[in-house]
N, C-alpha and C. Protein backbone atom coordinates (compact mmCIF):
# COMPACT_ATOMS: atom_id res chain seq x y z
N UNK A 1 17.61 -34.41 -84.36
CA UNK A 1 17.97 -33.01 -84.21
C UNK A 1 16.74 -32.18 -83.87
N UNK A 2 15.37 -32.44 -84.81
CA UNK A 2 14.41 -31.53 -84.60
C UNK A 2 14.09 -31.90 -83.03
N UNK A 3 14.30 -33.34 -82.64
CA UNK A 3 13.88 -33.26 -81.01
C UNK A 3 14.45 -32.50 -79.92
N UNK A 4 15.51 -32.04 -80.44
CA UNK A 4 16.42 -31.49 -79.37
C UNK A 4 16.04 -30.57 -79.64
N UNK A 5 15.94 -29.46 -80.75
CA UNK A 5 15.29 -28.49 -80.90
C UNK A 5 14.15 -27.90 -80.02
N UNK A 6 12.77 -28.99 -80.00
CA UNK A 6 11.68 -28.75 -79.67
C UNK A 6 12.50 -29.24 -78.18
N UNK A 7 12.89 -30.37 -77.79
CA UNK A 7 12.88 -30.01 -76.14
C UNK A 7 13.66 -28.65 -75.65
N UNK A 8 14.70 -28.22 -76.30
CA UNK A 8 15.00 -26.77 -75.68
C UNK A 8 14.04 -26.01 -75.95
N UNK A 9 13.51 -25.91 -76.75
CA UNK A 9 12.49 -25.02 -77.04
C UNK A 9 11.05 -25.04 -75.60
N UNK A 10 11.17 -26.01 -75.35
CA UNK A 10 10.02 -27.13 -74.44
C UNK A 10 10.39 -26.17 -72.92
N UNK A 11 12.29 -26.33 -72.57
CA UNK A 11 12.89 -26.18 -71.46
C UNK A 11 12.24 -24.69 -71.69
N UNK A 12 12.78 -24.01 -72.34
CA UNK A 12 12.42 -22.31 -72.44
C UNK A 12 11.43 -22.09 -72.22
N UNK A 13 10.54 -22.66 -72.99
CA UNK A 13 9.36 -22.49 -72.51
C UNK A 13 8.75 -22.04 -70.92
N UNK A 14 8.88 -23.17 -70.95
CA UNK A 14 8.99 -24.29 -68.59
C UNK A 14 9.51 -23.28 -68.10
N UNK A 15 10.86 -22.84 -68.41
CA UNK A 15 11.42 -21.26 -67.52
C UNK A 15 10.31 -20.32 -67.31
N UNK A 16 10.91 -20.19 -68.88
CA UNK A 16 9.36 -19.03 -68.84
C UNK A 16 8.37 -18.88 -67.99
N UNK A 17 7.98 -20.02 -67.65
CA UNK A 17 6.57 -20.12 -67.21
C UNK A 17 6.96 -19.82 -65.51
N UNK A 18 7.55 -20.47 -65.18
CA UNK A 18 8.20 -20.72 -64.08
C UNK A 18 8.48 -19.56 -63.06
N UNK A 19 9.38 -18.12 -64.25
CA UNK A 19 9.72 -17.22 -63.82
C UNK A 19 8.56 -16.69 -63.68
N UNK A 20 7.41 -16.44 -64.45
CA UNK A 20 5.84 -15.66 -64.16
C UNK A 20 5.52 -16.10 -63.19
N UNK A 21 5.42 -17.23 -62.84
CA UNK A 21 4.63 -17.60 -61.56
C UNK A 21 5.33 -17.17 -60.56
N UNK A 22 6.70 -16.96 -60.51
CA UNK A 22 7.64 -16.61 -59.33
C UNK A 22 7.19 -14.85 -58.91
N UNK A 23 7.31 -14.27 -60.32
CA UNK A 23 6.88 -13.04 -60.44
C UNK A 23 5.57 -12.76 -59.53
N UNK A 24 4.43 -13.75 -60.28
CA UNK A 24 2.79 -13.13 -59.82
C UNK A 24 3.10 -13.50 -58.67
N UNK A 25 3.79 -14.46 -57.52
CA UNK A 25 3.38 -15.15 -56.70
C UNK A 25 4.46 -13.58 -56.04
N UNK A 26 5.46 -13.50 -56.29
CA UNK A 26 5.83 -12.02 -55.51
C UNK A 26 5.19 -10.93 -55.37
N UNK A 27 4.44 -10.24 -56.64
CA UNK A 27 3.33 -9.35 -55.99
C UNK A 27 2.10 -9.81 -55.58
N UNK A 28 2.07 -11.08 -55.26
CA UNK A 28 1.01 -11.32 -54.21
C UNK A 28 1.42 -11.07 -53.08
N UNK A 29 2.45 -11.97 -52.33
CA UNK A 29 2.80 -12.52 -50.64
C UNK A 29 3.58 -10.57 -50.47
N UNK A 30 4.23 -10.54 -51.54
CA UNK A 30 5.22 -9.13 -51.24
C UNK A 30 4.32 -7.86 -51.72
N UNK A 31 3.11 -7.81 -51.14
CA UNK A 31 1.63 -6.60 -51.55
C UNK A 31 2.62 -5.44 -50.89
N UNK A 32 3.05 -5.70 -50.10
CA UNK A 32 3.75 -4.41 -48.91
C UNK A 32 5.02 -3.85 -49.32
N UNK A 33 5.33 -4.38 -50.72
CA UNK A 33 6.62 -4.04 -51.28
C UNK A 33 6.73 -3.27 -52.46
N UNK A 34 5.60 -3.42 -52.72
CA UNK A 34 5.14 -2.25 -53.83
C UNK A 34 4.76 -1.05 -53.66
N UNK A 35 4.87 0.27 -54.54
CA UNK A 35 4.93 1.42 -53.55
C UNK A 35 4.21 2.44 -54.49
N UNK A 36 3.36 3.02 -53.92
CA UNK A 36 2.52 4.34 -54.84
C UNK A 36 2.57 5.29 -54.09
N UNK A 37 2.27 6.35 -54.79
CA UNK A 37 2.62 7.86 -54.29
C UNK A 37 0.86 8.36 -54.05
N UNK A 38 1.57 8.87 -52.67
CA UNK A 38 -0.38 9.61 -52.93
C UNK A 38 -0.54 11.31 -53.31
N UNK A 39 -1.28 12.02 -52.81
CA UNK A 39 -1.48 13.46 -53.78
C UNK A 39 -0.68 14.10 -52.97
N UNK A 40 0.33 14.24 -51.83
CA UNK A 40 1.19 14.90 -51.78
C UNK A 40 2.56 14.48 -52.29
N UNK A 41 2.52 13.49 -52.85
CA UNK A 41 4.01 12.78 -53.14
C UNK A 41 4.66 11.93 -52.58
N UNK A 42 4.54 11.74 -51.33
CA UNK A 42 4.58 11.25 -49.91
C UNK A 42 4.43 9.53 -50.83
N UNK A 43 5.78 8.96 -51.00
CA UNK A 43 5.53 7.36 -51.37
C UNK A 43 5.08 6.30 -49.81
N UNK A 44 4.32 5.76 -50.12
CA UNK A 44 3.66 4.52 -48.98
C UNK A 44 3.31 2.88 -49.98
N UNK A 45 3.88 1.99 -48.73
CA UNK A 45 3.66 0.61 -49.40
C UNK A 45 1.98 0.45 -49.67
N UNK A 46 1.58 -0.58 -50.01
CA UNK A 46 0.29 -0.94 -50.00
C UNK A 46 0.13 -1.47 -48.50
N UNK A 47 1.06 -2.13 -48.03
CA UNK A 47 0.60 -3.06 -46.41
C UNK A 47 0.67 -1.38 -45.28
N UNK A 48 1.56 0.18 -45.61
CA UNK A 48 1.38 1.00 -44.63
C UNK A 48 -0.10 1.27 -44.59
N UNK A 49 -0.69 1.17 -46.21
CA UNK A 49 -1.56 2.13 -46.33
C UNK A 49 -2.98 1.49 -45.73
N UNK A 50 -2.48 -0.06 -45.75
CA UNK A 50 -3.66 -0.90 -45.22
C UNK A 50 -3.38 -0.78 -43.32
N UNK A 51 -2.48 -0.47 -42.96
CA UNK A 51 -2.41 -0.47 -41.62
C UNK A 51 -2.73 1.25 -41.34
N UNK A 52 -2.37 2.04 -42.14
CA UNK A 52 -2.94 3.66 -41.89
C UNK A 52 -4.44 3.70 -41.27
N UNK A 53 -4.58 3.89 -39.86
CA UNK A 53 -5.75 3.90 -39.18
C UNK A 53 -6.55 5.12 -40.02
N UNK A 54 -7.95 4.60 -39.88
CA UNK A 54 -9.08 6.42 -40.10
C UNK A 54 -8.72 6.95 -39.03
N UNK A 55 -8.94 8.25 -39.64
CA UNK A 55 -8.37 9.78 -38.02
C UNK A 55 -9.44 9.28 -36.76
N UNK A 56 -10.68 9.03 -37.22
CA UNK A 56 -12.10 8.43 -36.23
C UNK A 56 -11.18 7.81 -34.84
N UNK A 57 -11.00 6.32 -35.70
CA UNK A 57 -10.31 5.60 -34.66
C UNK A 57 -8.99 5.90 -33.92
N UNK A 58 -8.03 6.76 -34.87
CA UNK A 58 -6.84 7.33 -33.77
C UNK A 58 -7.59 7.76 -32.68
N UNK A 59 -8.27 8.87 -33.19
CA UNK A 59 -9.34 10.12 -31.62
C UNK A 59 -10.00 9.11 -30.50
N UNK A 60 -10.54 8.22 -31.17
CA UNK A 60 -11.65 7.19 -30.13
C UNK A 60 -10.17 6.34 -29.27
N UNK A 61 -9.30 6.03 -29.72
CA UNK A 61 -7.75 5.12 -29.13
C UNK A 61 -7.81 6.45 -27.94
N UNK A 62 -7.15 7.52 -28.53
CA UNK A 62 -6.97 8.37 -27.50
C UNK A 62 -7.28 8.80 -26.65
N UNK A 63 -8.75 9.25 -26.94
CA UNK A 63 -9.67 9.07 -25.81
C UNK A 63 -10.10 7.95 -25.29
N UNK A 64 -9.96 7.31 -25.06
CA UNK A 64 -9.92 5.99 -24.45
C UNK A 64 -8.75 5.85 -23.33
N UNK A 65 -7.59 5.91 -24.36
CA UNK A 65 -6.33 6.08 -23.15
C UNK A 65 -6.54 7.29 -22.19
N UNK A 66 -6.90 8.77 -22.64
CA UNK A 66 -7.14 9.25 -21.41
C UNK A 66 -7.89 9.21 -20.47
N UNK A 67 -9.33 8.43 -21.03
CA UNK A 67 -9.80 7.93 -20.16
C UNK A 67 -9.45 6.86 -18.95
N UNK A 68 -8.71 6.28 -19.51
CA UNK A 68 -8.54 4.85 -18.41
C UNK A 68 -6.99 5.65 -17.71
N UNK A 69 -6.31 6.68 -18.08
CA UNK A 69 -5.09 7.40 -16.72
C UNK A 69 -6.19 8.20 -16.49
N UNK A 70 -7.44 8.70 -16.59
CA UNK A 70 -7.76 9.51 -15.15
C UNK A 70 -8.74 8.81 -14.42
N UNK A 71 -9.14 7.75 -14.74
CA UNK A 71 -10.00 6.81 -13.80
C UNK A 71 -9.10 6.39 -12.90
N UNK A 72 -7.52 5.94 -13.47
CA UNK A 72 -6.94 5.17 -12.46
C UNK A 72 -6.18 6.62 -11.42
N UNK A 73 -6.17 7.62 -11.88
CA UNK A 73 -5.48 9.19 -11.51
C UNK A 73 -6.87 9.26 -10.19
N UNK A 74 -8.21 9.07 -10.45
CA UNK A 74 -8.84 9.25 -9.20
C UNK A 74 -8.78 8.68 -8.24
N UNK A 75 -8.79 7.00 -8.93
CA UNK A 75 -9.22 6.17 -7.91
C UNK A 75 -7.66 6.58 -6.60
N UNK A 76 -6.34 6.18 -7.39
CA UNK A 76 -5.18 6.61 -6.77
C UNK A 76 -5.45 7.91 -5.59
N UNK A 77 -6.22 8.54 -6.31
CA UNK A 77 -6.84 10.07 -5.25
C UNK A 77 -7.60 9.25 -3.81
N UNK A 78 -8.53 8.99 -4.47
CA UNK A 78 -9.36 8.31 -3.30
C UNK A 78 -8.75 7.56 -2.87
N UNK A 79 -7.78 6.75 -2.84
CA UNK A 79 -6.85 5.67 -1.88
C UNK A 79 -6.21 6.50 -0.75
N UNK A 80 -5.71 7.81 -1.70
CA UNK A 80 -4.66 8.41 -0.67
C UNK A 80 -5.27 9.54 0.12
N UNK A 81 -6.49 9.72 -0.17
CA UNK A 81 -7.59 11.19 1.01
C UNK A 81 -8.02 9.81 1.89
N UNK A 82 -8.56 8.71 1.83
CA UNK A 82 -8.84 7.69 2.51
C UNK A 82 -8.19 7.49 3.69
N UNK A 83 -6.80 7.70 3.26
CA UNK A 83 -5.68 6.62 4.19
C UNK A 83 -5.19 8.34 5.00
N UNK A 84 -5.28 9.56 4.44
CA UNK A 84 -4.76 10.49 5.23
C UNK A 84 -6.18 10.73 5.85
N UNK A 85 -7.29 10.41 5.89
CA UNK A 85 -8.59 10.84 6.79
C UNK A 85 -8.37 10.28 7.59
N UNK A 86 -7.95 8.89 7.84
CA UNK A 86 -7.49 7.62 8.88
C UNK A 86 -6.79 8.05 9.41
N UNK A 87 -5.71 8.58 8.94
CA UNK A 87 -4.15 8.52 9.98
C UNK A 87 -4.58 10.09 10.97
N UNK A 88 -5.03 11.10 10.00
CA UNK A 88 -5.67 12.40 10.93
C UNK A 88 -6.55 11.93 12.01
N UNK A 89 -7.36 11.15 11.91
CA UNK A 89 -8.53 10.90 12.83
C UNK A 89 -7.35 10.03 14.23
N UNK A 90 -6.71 9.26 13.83
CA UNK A 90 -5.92 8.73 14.54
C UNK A 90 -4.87 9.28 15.39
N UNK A 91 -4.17 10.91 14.43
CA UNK A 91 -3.61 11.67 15.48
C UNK A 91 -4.26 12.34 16.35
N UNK A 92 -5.57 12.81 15.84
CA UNK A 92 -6.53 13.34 17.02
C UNK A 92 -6.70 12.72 17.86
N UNK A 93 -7.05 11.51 17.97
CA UNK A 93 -7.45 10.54 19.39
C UNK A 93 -5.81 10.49 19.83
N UNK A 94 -4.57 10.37 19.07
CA UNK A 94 -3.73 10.37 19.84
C UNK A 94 -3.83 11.32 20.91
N UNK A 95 -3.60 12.53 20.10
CA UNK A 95 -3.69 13.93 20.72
C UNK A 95 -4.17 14.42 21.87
N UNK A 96 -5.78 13.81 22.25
CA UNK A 96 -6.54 14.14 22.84
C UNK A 96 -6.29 13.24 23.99
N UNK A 97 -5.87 11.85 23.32
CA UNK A 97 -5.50 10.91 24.98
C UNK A 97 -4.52 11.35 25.74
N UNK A 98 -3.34 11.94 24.56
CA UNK A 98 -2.36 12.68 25.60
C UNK A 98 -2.64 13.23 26.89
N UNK A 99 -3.64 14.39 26.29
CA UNK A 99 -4.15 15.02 27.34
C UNK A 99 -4.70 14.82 28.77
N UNK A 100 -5.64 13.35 28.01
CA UNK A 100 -6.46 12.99 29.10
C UNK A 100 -5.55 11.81 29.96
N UNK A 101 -4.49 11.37 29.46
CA UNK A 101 -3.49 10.13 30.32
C UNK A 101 -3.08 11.20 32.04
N UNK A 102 -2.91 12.19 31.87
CA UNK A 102 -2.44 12.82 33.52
C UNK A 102 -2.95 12.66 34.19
N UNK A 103 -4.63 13.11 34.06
CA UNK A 103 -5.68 13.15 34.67
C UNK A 103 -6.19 11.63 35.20
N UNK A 104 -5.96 10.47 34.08
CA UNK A 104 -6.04 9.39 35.08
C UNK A 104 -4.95 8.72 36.06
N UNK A 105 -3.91 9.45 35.53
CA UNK A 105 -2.39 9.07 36.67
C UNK A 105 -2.93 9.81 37.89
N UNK A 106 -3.63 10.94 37.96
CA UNK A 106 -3.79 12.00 39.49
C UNK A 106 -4.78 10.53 39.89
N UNK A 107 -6.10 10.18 39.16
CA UNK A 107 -6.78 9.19 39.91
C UNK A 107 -6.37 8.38 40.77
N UNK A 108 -4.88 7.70 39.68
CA UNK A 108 -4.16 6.55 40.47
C UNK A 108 -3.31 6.76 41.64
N UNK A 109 -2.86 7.87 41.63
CA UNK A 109 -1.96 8.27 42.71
C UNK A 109 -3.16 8.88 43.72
N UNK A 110 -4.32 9.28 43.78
CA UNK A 110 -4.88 9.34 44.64
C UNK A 110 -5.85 8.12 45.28
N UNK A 111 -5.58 7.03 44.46
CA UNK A 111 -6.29 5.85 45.14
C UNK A 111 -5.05 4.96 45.63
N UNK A 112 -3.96 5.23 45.34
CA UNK A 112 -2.84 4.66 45.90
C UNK A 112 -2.62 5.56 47.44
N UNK A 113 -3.17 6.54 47.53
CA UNK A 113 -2.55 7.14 49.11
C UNK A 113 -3.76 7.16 50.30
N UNK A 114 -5.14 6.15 49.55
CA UNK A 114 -6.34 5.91 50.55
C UNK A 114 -6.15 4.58 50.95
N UNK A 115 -5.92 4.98 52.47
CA UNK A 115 -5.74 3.42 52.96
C UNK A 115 -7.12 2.96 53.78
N UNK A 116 -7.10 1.77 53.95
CA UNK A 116 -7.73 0.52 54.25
C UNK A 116 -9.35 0.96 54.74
N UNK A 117 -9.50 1.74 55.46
CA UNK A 117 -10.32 1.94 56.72
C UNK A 117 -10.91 2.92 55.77
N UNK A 118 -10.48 3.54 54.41
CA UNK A 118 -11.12 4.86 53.89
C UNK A 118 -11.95 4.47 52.69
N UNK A 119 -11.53 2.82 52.65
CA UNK A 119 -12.18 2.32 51.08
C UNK A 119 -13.51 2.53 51.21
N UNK A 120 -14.36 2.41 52.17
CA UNK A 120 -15.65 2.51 52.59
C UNK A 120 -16.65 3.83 52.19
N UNK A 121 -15.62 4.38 52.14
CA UNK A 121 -16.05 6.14 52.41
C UNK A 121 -17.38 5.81 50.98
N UNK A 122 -18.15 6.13 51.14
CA UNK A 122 -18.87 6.99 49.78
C UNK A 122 -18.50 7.78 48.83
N UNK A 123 -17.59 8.64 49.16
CA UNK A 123 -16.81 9.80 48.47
C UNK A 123 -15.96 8.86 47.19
N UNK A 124 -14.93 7.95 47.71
CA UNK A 124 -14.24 7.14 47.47
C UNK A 124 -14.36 6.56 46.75
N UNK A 125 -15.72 5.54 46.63
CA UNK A 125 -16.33 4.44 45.93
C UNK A 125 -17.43 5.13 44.75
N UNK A 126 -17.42 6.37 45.00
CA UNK A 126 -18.02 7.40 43.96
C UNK A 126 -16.70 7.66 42.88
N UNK A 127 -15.59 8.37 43.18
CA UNK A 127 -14.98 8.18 42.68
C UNK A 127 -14.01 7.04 41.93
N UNK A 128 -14.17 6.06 42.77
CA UNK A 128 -13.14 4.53 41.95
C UNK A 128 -14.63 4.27 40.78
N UNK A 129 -15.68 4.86 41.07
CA UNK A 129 -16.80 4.78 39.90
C UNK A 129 -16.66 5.65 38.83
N UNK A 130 -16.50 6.49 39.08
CA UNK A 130 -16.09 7.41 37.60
C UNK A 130 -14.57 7.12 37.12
N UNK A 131 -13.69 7.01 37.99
CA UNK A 131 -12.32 6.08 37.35
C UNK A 131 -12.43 5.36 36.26
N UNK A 132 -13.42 4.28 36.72
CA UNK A 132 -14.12 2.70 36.17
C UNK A 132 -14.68 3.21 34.69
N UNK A 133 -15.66 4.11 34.61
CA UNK A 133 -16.60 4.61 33.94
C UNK A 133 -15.29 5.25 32.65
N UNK A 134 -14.09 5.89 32.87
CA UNK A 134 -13.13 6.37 32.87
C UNK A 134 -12.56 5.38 31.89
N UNK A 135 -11.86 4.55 32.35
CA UNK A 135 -11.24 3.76 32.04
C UNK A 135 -12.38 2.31 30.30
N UNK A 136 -13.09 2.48 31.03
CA UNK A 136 -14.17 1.54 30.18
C UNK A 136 -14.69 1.98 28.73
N UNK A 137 -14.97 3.74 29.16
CA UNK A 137 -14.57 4.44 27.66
C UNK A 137 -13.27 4.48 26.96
N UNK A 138 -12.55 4.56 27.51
CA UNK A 138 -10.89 4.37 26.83
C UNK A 138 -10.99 3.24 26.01
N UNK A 139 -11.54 2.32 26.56
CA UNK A 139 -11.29 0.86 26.06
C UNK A 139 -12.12 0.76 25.33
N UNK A 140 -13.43 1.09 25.29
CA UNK A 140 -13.98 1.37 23.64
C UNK A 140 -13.53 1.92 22.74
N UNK A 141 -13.10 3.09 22.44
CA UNK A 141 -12.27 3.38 21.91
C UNK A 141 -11.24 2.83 21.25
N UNK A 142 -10.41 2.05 21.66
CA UNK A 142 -9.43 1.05 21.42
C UNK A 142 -8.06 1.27 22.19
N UNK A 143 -8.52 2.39 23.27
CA UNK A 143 -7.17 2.26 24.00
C UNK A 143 -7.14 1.78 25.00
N UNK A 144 -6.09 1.19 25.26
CA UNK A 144 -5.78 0.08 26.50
C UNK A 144 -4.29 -0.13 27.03
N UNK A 145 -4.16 -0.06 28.07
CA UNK A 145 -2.78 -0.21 29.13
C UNK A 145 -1.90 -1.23 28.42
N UNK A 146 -0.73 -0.33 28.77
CA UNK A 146 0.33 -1.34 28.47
C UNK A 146 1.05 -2.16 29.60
N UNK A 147 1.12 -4.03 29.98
CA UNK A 147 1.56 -4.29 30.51
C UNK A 147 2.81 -4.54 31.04
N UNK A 148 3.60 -4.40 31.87
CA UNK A 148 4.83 -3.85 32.08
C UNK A 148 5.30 -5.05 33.17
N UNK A 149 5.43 -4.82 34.21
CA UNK A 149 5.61 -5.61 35.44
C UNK A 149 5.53 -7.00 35.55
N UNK A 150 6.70 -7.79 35.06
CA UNK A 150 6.55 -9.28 35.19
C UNK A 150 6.35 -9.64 33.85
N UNK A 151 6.64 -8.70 32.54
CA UNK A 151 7.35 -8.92 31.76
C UNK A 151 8.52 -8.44 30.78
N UNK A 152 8.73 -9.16 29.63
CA UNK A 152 10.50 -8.85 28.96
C UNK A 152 10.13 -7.19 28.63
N UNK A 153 11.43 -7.01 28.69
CA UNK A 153 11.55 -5.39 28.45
C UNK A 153 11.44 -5.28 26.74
N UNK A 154 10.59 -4.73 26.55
CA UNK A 154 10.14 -4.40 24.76
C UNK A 154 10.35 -2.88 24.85
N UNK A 155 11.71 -2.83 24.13
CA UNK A 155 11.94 -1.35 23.96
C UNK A 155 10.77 -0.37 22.74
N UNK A 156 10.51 -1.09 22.47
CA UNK A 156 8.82 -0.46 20.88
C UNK A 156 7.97 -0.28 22.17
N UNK A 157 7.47 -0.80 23.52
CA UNK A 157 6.62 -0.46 24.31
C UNK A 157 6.94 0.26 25.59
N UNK A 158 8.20 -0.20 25.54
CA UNK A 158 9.08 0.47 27.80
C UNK A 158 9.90 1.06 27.26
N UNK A 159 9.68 2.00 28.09
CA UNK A 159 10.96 3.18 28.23
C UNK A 159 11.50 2.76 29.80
N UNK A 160 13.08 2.24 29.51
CA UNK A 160 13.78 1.90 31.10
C UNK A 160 14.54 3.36 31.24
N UNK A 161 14.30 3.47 32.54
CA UNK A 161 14.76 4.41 33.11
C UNK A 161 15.83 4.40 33.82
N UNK A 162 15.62 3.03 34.87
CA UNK A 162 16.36 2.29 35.80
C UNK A 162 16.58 0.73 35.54
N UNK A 163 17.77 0.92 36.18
CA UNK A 163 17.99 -1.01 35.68
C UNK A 163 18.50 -1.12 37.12
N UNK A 164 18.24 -2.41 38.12
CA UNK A 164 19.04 -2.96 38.78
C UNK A 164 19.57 -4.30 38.41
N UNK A 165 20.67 -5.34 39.24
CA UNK A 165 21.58 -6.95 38.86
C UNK A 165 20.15 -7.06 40.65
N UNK A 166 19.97 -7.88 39.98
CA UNK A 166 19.13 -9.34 40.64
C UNK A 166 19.07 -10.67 40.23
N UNK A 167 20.21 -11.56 41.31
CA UNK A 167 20.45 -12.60 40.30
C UNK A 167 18.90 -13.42 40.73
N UNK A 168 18.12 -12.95 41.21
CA UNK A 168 16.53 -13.84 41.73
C UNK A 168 16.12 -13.73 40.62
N UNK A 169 16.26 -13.11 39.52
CA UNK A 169 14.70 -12.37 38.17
C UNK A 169 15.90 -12.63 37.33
N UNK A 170 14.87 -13.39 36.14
CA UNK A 170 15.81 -13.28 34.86
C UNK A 170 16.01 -12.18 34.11
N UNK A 171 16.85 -11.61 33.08
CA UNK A 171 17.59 -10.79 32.26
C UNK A 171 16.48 -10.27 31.59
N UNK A 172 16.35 -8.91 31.68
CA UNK A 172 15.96 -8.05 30.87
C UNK A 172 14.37 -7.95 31.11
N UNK A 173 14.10 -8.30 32.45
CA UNK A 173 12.29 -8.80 32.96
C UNK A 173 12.26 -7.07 33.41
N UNK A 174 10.90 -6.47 33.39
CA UNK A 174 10.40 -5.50 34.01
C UNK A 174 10.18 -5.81 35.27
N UNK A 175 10.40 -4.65 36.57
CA UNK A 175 10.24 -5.70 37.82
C UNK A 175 9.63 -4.32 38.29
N UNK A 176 9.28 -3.13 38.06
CA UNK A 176 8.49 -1.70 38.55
C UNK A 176 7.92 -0.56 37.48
N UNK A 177 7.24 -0.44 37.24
CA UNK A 177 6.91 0.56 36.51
C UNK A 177 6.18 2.22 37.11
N UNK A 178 7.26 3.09 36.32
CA UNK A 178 6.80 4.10 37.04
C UNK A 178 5.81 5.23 37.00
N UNK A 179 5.56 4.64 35.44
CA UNK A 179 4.48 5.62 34.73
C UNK A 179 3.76 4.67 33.85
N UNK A 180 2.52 3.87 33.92
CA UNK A 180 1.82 3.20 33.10
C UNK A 180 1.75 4.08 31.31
N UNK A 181 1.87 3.02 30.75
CA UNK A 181 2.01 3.04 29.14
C UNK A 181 0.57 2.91 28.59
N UNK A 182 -0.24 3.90 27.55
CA UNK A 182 -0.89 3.65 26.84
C UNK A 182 -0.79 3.00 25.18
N UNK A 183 -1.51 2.21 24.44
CA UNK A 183 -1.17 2.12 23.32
C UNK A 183 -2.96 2.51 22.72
N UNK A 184 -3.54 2.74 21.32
CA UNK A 184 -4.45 3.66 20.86
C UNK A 184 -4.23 2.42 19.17
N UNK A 185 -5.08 1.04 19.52
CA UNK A 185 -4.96 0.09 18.38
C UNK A 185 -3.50 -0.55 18.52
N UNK A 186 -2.63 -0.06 17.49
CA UNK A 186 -0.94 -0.68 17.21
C UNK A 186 -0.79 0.59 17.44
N UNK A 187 -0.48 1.68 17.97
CA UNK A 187 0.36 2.57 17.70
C UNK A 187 0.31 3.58 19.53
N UNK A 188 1.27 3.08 20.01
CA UNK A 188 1.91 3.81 21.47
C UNK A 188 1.22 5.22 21.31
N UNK A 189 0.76 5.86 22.20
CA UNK A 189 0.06 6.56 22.58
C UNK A 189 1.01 7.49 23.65
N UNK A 190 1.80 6.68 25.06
CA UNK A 190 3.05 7.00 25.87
C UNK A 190 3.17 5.22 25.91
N UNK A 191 5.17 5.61 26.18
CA UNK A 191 5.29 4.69 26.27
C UNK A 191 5.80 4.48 27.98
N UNK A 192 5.81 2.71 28.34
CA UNK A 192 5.71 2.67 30.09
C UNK A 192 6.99 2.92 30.32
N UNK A 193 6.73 3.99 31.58
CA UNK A 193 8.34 3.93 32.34
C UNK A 193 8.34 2.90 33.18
N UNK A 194 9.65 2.14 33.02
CA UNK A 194 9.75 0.71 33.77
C UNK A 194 11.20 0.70 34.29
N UNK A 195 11.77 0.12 35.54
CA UNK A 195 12.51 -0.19 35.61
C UNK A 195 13.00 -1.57 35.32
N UNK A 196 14.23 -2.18 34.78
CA UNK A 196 14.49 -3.38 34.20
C UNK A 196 15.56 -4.12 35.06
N UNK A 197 15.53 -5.76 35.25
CA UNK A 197 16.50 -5.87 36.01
C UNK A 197 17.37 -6.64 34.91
N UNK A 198 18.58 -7.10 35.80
CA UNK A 198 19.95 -7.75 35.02
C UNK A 198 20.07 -7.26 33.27
């Protein structure tokens, strides 16, 4: 009898013990579940109060973040004054070739109506020199003729005006052009008047 005694007594014990350790081992792992009040009343766990940043480091976070949106707020600036200085500089030379494309069509139509016996002239060969001179700056620049005549009709480069059926020439070939086409890099400048056949 006294053994049974002392082993329940033994078991109770063992609980006992059992439940403390369950206990201490909960306000250990569960620190964040326990809760104190601070001097305004305001209850906080122990794990908020360990994650509650100093005010220092909120300010230094923040400034930080505004730092890195207006670095990327400039650079974004400078990408886009970059790319509109480019495209301005680019309508100007458009602009200005406009101008100057008539003036070499009068050239061409006046070296198209000197015939054979006049190529000689001095006058002539002075002028097909400044044409030349003419033409050679353009092309530094980056502008250069668009070819037309004896090939496919590219509506992004020819403007057809006229079409004739020629079953001699295949479909959709340029076979006259009536106004030479400039382009200024990738970007048409005028585009060629051509006539197109079939």
């Amino acid at each position: 009898m006294n053994n049974n005694k002392d082993d329940s007594k033994d078991i109770e014990e063992i609980e006992e013990e059992v439940d403390k350790e369950e206990t201490s081992e909960e306000s250990v792992d569960g620190a964040d579940v326990e809760e104190n009040t601070d001097t305004k009343g305001k209850r906080f766990s122990k794990k908020e109060k360990k994650e509650k940043k100093d005010k220092k480091d909120v300010k230094i976070d923040e400034l930080n973040d505004r730092l890195v949106r207006l670095m990327a707020e400039y650079d974004n600036y400078r990408k886009r004054t970059d790319r509109e200085k480019s495209s301005m500089y680019e309508m100007g030379v458009k602009s200005v070739v406009e101008k100057i494309l008539p003036v070499i069509d009068n050239f061409e139509r006046g070296f198209d109506c000197v015939g054979e016996e006049e190529k000689d002239n001095p006058f002539i060969q002075g002028m097909q020199k400044i044409y030349e001179q003419f033409i050679g700056t353009l092309d530094e620049m980056g502008i250069t003729a668009i070819e037309a005549v004896g090939k496919e009709f590219d509506p992004n480069i020819h403007n057809a005006v006229m079409h004739i059926d020629d079953e001699s020439l295949e479909a959709n070939i340029v076979v006259e052009e009536f106004q030479k086409g400039y382009m200024y890099r990738d970007t048409v400048v005028r585009y060629s008047m051509v006539k197109v056949a079939n």
